[in-house]
Protein backbone atom coordinates (compact mmCIF):
# COMPACT_ATOMS: atom_id res chain seq x y z
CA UNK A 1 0.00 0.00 0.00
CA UNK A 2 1.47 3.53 -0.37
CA UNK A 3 2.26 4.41 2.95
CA UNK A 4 5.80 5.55 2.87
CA UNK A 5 7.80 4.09 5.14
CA UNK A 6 10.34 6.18 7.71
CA UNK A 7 13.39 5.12 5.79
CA UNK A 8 10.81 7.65 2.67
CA UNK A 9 10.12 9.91 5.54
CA UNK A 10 13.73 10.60 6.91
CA UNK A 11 15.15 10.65 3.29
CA UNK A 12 12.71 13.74 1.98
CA UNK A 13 13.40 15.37 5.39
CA UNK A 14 17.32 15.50 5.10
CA UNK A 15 16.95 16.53 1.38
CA UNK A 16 15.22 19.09 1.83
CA UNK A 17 17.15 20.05 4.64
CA UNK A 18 20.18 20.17 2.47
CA UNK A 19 18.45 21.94 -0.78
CA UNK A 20 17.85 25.00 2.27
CA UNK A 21 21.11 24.85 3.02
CA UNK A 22 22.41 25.49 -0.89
CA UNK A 23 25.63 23.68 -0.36
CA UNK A 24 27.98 20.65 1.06
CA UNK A 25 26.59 19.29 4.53
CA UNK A 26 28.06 16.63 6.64
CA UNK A 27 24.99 14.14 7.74
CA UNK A 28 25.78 14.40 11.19
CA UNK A 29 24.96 17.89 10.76
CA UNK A 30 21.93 16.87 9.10
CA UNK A 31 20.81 14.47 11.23
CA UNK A 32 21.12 16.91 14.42
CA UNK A 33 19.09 19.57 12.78
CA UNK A 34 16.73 17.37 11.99
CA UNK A 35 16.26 15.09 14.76
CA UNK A 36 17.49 11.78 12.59
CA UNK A 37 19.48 9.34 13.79
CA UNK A 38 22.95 10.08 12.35
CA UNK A 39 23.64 5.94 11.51
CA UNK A 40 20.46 5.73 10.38
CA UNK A 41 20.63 8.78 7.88
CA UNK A 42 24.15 7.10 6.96
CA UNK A 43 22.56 4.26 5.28
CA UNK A 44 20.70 6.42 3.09
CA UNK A 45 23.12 8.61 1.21
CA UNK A 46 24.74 5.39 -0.66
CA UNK A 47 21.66 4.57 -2.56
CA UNK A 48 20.56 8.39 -3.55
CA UNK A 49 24.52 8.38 -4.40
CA UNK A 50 24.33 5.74 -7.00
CA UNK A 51 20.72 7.03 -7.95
CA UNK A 52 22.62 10.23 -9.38
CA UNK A 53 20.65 12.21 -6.56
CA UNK A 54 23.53 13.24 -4.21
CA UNK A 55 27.12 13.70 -4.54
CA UNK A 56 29.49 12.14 -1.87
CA UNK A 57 32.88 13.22 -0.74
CA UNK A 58 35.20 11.53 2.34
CA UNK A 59 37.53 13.21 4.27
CA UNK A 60 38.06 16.21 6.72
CA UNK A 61 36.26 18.36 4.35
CA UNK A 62 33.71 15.56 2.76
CA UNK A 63 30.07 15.84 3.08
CA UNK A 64 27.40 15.15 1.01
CA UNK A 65 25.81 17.66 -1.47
CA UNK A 66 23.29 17.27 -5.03
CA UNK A 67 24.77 15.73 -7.99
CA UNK A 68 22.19 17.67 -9.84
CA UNK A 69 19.93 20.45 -9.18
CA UNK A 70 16.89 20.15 -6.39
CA UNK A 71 14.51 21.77 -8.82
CA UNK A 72 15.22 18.40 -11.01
CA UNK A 73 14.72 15.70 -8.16
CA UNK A 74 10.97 14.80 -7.37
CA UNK A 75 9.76 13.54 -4.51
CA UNK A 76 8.73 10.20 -6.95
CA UNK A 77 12.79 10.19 -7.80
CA UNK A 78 13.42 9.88 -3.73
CA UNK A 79 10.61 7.19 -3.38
CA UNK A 80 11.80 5.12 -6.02
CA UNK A 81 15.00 5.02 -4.95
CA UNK A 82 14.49 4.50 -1.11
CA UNK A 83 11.12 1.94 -1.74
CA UNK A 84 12.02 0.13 -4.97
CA UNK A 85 11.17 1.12 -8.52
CA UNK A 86 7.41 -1.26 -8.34
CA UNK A 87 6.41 0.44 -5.10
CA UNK A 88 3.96 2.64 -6.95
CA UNK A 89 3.05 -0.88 -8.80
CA UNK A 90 2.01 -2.80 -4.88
CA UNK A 91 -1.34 -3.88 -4.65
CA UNK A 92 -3.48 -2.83 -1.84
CA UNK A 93 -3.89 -6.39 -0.68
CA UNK A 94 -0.30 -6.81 -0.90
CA UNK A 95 -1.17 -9.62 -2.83
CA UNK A 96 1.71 -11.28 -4.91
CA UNK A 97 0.67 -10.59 -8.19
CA UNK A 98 -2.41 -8.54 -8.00
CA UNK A 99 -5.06 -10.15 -9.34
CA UNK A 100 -6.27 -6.84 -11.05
CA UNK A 101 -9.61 -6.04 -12.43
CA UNK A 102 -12.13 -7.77 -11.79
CA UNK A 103 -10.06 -10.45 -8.77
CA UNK A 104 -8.97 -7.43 -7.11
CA UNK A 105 -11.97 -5.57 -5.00
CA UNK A 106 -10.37 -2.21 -4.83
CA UNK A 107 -8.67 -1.52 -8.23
CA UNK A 108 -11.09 0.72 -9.76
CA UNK A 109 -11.23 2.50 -6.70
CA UNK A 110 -7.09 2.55 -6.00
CA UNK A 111 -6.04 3.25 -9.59
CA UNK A 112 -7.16 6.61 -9.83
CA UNK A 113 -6.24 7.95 -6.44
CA UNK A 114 -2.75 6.18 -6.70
CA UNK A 115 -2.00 7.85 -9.58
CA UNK A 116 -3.46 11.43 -8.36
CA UNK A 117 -0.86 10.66 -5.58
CA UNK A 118 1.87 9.84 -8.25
CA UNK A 119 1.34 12.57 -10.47
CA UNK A 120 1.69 14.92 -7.02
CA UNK A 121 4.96 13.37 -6.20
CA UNK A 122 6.55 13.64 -10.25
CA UNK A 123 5.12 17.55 -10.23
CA UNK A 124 6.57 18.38 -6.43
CA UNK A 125 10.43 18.93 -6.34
CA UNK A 126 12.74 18.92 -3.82
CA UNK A 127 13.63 22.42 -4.18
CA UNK A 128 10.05 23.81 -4.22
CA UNK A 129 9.37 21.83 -0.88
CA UNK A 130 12.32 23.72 0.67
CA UNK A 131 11.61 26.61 -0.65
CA UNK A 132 8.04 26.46 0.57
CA UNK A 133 9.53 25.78 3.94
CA UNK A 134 11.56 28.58 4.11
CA UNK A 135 8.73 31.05 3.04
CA UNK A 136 6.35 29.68 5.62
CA UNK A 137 9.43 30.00 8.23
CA UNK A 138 9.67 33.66 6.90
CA UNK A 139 5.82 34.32 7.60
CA UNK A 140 6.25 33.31 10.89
């Protein structure tokens, strides 16, 4: 079902965290601004790494920072990569295939709203999610 699942959660959270921050972060620095566990966070930046999302450099002055712009990375790119590219495909029933129309009781009713929800997450960016955030943190 598309529930996203924390590993989703903490991912969007420290990406947008470093798309406000326009520049190279360390994820411990990330993690502490954001409340994330720092190992946890850890785990994540390999596989947004090879997805072409982030850029990663070691060292004293490593960090991690976007391999391409945040405008360009939707939250569908981040759920892909974190969930698997046929989590948009699950059935409801978690069955193993779906049975589809007619077997499956829901499909005519999940289809459309799934891909409402998918459409929402290819149209909404990284970047516009921070930068959202930072004018509601501006109203304030």
């Amino acid at each position: 079902m598309m529930l996203y699942s924390l590993t989703t959660k903490y991912s969007v959270i420290a990406l947008v965290e470093l798309a406000r921050q326009d520049g190279q972060m360390r994820v411990k620095e990330i993690a502490e601004a954001r409340g994330i566990p720092p190992h946890f966070l850890a785990k994540l930046v390999p596989p947004l790494v090879r997805a072409g999302i982030l850029a990663s450099m070691r060292g004293k002055t490593g960090g991690i920072s976007f391999a391409r712009d945040p405008s360009e990375v939707s939250l569908a790119d981040v759920v892909r990569v974190i969930e698997g590219d046929g989590y948009f495909e699950e059935c409801v029933f978690e069955l193993d295939p779906c049975p589809g129309r007619p077997g499956c009781p829901l499909h005519d009713v999940w289809d459309p709203l799934r891909d409402e929800i998918i459409r929402f997450l290819e149209e909404t960016t990284i970047g516009s999610v921070a930068d959202k955030l930072d004018a509601a943190k501006e109203e304030q």
